[in-house]
C-alpha atoms as a PDB file:
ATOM      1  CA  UNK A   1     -35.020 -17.030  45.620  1.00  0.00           C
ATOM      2  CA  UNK A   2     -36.689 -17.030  42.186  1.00  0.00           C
ATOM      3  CA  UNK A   3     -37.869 -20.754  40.768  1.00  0.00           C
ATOM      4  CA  UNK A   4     -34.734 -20.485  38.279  1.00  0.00           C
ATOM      5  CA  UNK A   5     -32.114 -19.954  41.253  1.00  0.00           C
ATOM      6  CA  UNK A   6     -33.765 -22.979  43.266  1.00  0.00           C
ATOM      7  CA  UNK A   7     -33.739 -24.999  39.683  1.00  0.00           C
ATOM      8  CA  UNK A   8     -29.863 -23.728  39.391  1.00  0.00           C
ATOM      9  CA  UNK A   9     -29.158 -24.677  43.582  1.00  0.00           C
ATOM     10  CA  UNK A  10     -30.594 -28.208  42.786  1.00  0.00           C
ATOM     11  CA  UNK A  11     -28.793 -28.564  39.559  1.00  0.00           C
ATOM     12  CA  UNK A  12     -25.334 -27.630  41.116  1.00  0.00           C
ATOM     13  CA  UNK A  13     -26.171 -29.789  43.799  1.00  0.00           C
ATOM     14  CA  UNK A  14     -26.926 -32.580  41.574  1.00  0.00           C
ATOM     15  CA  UNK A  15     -23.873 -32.164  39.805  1.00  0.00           C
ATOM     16  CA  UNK A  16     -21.950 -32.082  43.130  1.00  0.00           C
ATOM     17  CA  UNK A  17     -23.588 -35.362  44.807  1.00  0.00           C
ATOM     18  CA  UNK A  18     -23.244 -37.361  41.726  1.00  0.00           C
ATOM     19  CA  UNK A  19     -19.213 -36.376  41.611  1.00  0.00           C
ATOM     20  CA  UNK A  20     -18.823 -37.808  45.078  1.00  0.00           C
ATOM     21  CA  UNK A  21     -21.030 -41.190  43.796  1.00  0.00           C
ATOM     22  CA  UNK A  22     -18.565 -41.486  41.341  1.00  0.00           C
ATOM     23  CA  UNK A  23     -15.375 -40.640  43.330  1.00  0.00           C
ATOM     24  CA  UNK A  24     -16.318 -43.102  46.095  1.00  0.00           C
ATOM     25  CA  UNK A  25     -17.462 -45.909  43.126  1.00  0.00           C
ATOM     26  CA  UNK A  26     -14.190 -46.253  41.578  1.00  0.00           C
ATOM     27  CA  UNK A  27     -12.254 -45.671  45.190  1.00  0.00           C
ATOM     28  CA  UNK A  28     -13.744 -47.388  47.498  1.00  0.00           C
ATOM     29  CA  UNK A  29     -12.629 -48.223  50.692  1.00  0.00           C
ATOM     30  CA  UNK A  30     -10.810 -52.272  50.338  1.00  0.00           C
ATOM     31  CA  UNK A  31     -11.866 -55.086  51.788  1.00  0.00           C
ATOM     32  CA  UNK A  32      -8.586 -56.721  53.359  1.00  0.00           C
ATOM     33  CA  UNK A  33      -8.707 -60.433  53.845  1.00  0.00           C
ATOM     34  CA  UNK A  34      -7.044 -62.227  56.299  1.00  0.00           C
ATOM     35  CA  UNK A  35      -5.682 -65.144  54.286  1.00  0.00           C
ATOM     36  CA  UNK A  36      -2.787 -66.636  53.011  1.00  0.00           C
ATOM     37  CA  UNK A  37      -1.613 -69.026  50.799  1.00  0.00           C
ATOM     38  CA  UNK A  38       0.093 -70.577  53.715  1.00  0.00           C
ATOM     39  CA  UNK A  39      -3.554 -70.790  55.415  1.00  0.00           C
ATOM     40  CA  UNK A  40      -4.658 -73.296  52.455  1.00  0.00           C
ATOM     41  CA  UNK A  41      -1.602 -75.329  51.607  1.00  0.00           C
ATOM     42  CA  UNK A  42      -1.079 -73.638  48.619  1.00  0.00           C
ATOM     43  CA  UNK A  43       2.135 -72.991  47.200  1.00  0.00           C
ATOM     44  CA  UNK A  44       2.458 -70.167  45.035  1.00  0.00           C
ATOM     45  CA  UNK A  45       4.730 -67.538  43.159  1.00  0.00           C
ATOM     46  CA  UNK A  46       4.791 -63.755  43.631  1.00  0.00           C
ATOM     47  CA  UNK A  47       4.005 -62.640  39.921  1.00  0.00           C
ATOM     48  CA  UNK A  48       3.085 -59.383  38.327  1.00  0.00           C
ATOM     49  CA  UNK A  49       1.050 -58.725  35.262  1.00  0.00           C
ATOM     50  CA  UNK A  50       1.881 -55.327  33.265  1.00  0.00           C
ATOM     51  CA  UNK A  51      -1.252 -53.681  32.068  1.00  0.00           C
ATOM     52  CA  UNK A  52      -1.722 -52.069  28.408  1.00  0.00           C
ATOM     53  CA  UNK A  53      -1.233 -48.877  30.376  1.00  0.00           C
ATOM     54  CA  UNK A  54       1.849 -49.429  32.241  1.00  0.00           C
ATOM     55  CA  UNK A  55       0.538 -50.827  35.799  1.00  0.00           C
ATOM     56  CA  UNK A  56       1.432 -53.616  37.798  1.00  0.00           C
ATOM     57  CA  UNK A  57      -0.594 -56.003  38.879  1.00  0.00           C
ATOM     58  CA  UNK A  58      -0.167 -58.223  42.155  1.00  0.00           C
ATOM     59  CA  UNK A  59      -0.438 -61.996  41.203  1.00  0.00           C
ATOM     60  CA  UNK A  60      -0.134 -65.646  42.649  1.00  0.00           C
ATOM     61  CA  UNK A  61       0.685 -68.448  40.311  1.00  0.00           C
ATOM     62  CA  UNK A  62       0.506 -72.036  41.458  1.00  0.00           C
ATOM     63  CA  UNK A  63       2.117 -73.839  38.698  1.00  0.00           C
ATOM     64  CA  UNK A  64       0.613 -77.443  37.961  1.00  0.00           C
ATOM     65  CA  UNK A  65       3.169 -78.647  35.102  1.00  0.00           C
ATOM     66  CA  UNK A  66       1.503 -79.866  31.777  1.00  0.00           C
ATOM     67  CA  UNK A  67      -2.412 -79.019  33.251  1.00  0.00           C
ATOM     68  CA  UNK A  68      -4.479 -75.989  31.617  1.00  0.00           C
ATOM     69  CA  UNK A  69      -4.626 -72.289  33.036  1.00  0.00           C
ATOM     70  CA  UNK A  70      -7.642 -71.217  35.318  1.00  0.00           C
ATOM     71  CA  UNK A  71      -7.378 -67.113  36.217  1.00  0.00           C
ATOM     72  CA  UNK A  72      -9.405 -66.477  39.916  1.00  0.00           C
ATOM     73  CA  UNK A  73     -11.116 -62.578  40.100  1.00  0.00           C
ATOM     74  CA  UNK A  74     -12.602 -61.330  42.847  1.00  0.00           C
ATOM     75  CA  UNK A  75     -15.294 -58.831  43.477  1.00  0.00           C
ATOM     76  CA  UNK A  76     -15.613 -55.412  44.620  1.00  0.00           C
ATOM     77  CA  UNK A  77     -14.008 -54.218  46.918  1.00  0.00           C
ATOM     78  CA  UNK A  78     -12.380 -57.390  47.454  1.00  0.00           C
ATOM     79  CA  UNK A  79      -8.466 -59.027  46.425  1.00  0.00           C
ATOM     80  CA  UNK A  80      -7.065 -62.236  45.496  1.00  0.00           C
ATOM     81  CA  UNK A  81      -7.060 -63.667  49.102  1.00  0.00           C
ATOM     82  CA  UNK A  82     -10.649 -64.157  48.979  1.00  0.00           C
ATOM     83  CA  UNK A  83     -10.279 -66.915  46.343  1.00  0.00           C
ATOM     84  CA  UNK A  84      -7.468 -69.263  48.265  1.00  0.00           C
ATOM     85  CA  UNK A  85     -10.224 -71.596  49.192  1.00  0.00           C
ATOM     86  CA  UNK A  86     -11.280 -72.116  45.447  1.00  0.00           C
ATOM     87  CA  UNK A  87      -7.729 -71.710  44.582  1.00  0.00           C
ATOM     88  CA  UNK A  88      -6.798 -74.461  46.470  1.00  0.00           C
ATOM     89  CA  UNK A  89      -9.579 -76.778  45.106  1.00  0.00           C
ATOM     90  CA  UNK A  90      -8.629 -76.129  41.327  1.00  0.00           C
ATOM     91  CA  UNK A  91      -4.694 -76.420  42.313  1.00  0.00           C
ATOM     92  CA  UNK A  92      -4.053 -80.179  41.585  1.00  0.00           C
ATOM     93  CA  UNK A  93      -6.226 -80.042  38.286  1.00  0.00           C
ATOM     94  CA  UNK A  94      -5.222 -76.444  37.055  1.00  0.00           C
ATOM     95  CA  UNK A  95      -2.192 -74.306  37.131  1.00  0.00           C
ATOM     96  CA  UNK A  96      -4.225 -71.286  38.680  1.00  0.00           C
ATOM     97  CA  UNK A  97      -3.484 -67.511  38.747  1.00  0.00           C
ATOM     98  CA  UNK A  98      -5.127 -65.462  41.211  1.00  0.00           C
ATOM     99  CA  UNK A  99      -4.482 -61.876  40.796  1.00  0.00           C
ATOM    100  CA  UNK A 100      -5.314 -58.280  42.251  1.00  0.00           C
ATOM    101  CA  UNK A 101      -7.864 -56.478  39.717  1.00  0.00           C
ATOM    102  CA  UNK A 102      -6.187 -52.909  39.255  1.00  0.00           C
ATOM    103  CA  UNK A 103      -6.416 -50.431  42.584  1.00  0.00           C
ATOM    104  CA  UNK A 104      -7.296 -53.717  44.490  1.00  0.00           C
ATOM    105  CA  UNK A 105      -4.997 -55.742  46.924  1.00  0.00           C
ATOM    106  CA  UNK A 106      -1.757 -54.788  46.632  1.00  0.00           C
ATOM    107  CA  UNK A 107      -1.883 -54.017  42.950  1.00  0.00           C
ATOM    108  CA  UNK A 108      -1.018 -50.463  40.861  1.00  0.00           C
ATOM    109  CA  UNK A 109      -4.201 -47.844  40.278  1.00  0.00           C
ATOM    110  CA  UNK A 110      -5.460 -44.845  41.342  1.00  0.00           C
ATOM    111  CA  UNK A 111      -9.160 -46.079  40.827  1.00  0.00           C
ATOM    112  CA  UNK A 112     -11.113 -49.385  39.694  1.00  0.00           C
ATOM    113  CA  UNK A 113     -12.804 -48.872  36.293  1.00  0.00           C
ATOM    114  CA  UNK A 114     -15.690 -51.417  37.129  1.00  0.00           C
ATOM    115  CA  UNK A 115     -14.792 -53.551  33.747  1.00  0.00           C
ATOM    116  CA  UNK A 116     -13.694 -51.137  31.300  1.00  0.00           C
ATOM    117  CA  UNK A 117     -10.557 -51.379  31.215  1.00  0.00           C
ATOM    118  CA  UNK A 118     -10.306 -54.660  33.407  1.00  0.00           C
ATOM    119  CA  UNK A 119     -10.868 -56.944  30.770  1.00  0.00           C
ATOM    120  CA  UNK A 120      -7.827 -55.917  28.748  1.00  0.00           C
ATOM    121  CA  UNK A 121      -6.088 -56.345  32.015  1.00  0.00           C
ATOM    122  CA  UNK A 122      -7.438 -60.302  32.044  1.00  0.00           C
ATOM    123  CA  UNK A 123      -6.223 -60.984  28.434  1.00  0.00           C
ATOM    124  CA  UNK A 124      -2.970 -59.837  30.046  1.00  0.00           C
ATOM    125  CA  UNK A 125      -3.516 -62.452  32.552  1.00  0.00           C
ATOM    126  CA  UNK A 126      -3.711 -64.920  29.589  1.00  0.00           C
ATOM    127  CA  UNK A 127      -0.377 -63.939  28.278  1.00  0.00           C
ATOM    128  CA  UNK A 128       0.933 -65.079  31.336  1.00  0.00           C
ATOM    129  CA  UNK A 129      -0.303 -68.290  31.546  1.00  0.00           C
ATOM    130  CA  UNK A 130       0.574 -68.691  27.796  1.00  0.00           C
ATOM    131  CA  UNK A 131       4.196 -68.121  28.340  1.00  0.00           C
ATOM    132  CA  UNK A 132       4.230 -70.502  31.295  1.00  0.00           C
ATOM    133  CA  UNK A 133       2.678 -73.031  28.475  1.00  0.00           C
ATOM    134  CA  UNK A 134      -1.099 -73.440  30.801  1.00  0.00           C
ATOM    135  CA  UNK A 135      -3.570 -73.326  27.782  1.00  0.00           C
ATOM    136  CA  UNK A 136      -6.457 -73.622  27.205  1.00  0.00           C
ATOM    137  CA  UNK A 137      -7.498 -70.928  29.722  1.00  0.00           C
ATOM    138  CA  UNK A 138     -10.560 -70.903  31.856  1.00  0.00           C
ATOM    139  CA  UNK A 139     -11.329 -68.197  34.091  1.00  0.00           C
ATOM    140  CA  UNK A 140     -13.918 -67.934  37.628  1.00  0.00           C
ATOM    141  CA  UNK A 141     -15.381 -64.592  38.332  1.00  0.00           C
ATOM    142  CA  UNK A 142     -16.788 -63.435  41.321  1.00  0.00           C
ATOM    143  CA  UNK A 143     -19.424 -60.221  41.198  1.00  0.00           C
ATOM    144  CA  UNK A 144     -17.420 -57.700  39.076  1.00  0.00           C
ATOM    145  CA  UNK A 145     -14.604 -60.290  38.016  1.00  0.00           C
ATOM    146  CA  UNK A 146     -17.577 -62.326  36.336  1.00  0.00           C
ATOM    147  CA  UNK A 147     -18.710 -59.316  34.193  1.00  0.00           C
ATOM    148  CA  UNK A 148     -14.902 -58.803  33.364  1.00  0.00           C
ATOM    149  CA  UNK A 149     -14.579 -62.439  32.611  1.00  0.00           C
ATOM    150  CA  UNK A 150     -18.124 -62.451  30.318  1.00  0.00           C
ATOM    151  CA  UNK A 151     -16.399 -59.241  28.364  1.00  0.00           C
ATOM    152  CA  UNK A 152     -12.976 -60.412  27.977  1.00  0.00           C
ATOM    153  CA  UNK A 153     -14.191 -63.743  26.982  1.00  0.00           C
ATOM    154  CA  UNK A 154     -16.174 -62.089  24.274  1.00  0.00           C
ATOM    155  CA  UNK A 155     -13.126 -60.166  22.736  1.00  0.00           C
ATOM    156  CA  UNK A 156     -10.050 -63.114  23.241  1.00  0.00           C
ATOM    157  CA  UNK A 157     -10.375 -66.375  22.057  1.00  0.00           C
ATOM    158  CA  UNK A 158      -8.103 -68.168  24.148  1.00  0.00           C
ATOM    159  CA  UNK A 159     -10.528 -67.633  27.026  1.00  0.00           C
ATOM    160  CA  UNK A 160     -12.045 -71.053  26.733  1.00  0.00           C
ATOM    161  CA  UNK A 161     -14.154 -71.163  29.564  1.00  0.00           C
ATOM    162  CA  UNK A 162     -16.077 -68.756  31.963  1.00  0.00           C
ATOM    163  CA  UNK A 163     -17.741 -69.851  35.381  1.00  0.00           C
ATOM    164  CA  UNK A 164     -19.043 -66.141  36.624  1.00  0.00           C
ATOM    165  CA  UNK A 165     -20.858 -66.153  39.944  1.00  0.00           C
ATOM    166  CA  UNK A 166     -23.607 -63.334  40.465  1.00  0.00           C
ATOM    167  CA  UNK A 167     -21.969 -61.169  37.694  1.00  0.00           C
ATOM    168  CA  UNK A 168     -23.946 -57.958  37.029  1.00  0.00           C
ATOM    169  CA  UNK A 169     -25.655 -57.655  33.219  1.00  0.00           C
ATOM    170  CA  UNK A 170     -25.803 -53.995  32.990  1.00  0.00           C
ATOM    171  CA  UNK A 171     -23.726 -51.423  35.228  1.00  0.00           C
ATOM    172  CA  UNK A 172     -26.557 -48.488  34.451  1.00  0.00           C
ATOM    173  CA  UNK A 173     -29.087 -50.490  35.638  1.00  0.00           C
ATOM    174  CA  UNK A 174     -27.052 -51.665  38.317  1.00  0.00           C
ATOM    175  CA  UNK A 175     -26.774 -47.775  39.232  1.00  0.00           C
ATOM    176  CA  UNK A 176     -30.845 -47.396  38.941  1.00  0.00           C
ATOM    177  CA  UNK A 177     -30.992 -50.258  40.962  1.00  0.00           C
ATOM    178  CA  UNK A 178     -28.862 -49.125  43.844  1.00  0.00           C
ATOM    179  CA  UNK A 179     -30.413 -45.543  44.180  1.00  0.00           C
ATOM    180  CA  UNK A 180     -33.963 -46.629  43.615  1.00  0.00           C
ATOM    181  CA  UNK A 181     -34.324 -44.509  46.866  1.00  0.00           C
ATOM    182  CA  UNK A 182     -34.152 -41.424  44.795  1.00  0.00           C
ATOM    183  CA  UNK A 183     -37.279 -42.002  42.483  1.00  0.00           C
ATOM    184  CA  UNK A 184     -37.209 -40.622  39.149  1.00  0.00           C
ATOM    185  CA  UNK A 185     -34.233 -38.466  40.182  1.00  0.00           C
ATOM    186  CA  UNK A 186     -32.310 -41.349  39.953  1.00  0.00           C
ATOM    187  CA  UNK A 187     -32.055 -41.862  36.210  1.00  0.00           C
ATOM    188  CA  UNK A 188     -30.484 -38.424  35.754  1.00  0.00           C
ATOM    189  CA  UNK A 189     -28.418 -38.614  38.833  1.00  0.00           C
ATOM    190  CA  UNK A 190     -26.472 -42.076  37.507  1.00  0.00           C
ATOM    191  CA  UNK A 191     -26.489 -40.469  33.794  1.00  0.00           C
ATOM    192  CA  UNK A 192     -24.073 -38.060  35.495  1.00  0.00           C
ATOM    193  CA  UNK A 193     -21.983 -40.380  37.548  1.00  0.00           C
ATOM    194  CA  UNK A 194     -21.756 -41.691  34.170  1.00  0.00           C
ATOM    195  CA  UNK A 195     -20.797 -38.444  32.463  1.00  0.00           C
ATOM    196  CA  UNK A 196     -17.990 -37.890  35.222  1.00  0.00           C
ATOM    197  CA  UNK A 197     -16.692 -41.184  34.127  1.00  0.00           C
ATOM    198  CA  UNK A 198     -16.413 -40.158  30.326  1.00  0.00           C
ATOM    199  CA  UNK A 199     -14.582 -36.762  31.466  1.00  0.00           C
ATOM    200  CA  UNK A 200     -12.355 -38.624  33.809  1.00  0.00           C
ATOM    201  CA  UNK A 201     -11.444 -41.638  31.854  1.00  0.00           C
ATOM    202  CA  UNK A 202     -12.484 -41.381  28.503  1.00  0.00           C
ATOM    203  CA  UNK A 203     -15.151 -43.902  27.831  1.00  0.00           C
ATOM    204  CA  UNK A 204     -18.640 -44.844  28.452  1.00  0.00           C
ATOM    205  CA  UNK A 205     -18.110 -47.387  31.585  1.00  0.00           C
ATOM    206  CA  UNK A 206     -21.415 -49.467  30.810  1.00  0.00           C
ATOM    207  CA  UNK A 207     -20.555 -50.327  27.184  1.00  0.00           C
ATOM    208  CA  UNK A 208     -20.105 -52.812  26.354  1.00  0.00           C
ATOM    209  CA  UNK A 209     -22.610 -54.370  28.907  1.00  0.00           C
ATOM    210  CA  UNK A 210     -21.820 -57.900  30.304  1.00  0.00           C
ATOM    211  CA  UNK A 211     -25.256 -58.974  28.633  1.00  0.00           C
ATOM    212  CA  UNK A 212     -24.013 -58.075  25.427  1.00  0.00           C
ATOM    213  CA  UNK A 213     -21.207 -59.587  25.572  1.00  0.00           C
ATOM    214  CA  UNK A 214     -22.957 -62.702  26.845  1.00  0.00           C
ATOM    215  CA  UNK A 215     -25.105 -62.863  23.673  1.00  0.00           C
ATOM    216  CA  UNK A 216     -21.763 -63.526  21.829  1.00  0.00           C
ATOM    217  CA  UNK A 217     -20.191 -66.645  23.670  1.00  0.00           C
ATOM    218  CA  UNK A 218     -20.351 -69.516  22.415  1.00  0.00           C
ATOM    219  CA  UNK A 219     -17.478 -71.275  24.788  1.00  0.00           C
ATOM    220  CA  UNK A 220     -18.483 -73.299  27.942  1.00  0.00           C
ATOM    221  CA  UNK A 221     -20.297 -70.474  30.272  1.00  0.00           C
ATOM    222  CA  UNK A 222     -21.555 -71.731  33.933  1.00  0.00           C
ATOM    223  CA  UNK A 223     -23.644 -68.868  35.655  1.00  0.00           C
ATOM    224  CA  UNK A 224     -24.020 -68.887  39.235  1.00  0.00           C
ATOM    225  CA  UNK A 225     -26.655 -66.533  40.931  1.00  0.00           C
ATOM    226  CA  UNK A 226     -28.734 -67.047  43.759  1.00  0.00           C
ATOM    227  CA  UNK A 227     -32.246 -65.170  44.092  1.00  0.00           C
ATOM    228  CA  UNK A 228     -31.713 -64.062  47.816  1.00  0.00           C
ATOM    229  CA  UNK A 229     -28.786 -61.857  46.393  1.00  0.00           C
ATOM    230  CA  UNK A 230     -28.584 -58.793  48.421  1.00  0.00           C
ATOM    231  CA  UNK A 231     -26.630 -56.792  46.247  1.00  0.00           C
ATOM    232  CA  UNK A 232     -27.028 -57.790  42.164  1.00  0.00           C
ATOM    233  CA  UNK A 233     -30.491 -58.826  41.990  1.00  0.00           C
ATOM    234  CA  UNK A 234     -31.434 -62.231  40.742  1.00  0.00           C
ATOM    235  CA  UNK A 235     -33.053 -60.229  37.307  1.00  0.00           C
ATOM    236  CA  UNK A 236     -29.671 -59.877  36.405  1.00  0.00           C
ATOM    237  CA  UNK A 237     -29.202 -63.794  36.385  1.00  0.00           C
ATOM    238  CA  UNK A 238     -32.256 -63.701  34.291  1.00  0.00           C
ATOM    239  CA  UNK A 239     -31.048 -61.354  31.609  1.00  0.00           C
ATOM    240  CA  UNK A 240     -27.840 -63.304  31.565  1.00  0.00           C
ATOM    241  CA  UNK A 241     -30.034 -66.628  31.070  1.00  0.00           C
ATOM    242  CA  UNK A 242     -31.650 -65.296  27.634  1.00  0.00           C
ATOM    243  CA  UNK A 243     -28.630 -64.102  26.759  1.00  0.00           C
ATOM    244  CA  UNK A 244     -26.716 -67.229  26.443  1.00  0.00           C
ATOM    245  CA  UNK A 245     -30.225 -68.938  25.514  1.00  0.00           C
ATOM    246  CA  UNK A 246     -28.495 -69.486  22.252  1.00  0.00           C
ATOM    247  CA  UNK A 247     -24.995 -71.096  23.648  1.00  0.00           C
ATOM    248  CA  UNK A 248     -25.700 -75.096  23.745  1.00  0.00           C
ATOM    249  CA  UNK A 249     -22.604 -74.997  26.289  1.00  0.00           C
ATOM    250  CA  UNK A 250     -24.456 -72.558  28.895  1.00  0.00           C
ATOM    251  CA  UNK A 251     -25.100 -74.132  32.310  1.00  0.00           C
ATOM    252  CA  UNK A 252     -27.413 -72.560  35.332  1.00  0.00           C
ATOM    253  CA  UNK A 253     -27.027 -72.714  38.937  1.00  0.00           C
ATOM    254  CA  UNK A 254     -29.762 -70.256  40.338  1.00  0.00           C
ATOM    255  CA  UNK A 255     -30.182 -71.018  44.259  1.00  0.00           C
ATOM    256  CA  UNK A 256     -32.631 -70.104  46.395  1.00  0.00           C
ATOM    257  CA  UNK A 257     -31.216 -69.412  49.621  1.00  0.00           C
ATOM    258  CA  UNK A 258     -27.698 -67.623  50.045  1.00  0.00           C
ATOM    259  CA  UNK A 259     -26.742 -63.950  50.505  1.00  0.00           C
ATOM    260  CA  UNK A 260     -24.022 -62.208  48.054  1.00  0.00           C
ATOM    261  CA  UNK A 261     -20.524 -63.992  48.261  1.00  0.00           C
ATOM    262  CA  UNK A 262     -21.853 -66.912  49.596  1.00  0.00           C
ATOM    263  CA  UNK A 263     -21.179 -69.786  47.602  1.00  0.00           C
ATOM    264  CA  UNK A 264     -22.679 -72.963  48.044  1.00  0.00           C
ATOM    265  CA  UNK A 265     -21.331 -75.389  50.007  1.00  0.00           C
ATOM    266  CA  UNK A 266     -20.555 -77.769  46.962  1.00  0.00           C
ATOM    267  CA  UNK A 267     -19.570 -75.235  44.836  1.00  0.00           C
ATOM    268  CA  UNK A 268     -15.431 -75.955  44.702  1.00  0.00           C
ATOM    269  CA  UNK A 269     -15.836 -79.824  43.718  1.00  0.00           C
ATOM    270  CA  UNK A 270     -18.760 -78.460  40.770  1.00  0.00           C
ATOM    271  CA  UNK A 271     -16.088 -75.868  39.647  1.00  0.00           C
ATOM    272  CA  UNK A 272     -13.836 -77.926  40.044  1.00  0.00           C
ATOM    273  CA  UNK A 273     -15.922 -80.628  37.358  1.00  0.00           C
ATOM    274  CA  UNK A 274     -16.433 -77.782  35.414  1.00  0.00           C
ATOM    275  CA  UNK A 275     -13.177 -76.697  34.006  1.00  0.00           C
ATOM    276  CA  UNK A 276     -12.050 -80.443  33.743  1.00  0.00           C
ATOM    277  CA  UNK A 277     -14.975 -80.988  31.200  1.00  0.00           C
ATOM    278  CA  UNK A 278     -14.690 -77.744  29.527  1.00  0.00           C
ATOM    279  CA  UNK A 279     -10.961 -77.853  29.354  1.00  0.00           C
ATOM    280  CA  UNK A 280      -9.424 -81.224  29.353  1.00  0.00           C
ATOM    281  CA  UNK A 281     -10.822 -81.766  26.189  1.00  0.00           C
ATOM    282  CA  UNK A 282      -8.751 -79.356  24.460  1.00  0.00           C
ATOM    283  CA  UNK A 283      -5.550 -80.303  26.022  1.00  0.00           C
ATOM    284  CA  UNK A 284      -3.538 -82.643  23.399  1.00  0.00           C
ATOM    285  CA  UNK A 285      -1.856 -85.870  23.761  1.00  0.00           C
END
């Protein structure tokens, strides 16, 4: 084989590896969990958000007459379920909404778009609790749902308040990140997961980047991160920190000890605090 057919073999191969990166990024296998809102006390009704493009989301809403909204995401590959404990915390405060991000749970999608087009699916969310008169609106994030709550938040004002726990800053250095195994290769391997994602669905997926969006808030932010993370790396936290340097309402939380997804055992009562000081406030007589 001449040096040009091994250059074409690798190329094609390349391309082929990176289409299967892709493929299994935006389907991946879901995380079921074993949890209901029976399991936490929680009463709750079936809902279902429409998206811009015509799905249907899965949705609880646990209704807390006169209070403000607080919308619950989960991570990746996770659903709704895995919030009932938090959900159940906020309940006699908030009236909360915990829904299934698109492809998740048991809502609509052939694929997740890892934010892009999840954070016109949240301000969706807030229409929701608008109509069932919970404003202001607050919303947690866990992993991916805090990136899609730092974007949305960015672009809709009636997000008033964003708690995001070990959110990711940038998705293509995320990518780097999770095939440093690869070397240099790397760089042009994720550039072409990321070129499958503009032929498939139109768009650049890592624009804008949660850090970006970040810079922009100026609305109560609380960022959770701990530095034993085992799957977004605590630099992330960092880049989110200078970020929101310039936000006066920015809190920290940075941990020591605690793998990803494991929230400290305080951490319902202190999100709990924080969406009654960032959101009572605003609620009038």
């Amino acid at each position: 084989m001449t040096l040009l057919g091994a250059v074409a073999v690798l190329a094609a191969a390349l391309l082929l590896a990176s289409l299967g990166a892709f493929w299994l990024a935006v389907r991946p296998p879901r995380l079921t969990v074993p949890l209901t809102p029976g399991d936490v006390r929680l009463a709750v009704e079936d809902v279902r958000i429409t998206t811009s493009d015509g799905l249907r989301l899965a949705a609880w809403l646990a209704v807390r007459p006169g209070r403000p909204g607080v919308v619950l995401l989960h991570g990746y590959p996770a659903e709704k379920s895995d919030l009932l404990p938090l959900a159940a915390a906020l309940a006699p405060d908030f009236t909360v909404l915990l829904m299934d991000q698109r492809y998740f749970g048991a809502s609509e999608g052939r694929a997740t778009t890892l934010g892009l087009r999840e954070r016109d699916d949240l301000s969706r969310a807030v229409d929701l609790l608008h109509a069932r008169a919970a404003a202001p609106v607050g919303v947690f994030g866990l992993s991916l749902g805090g990136a899609v709550a730092l974007g949305a938040a960015a672009d809709d004002p009636r997000i008033r308040a964003v708690a995001a726990y070990a959110p990711f800053a940038d998705l293509r250095t995320l990518g780097h990140e999770l095939y440093w195994w690869m070397g240099p290769v790397r760089y042009a391997f994720v550039g072409t997961m990321l070129l499958w994602a503009r032929l498939t669905l139109g768009a650049d997926l890592t624009r804008p980047a949660p850090v970006s969006a970040a810079a922009r808030l100026t609305i109560p932010v609380w960022l959770v991160h701990s530095r034993q993370d085992d799957q977004i790396p605590f630099r992330h936290a960092e880049r989110l920190r200078d970020a929101l340097a310039n936000n006066p309402r920015a809190e920290f939380l940075f941990t020591d000890r605690g793998w990803h997804g494991e929230l400290p055992s305080a951490f319902p009562a202190r999100l709990v605090d924080f969406f009654r000081r960032s959101l009572d406030k605003e609620v009038g007589p």
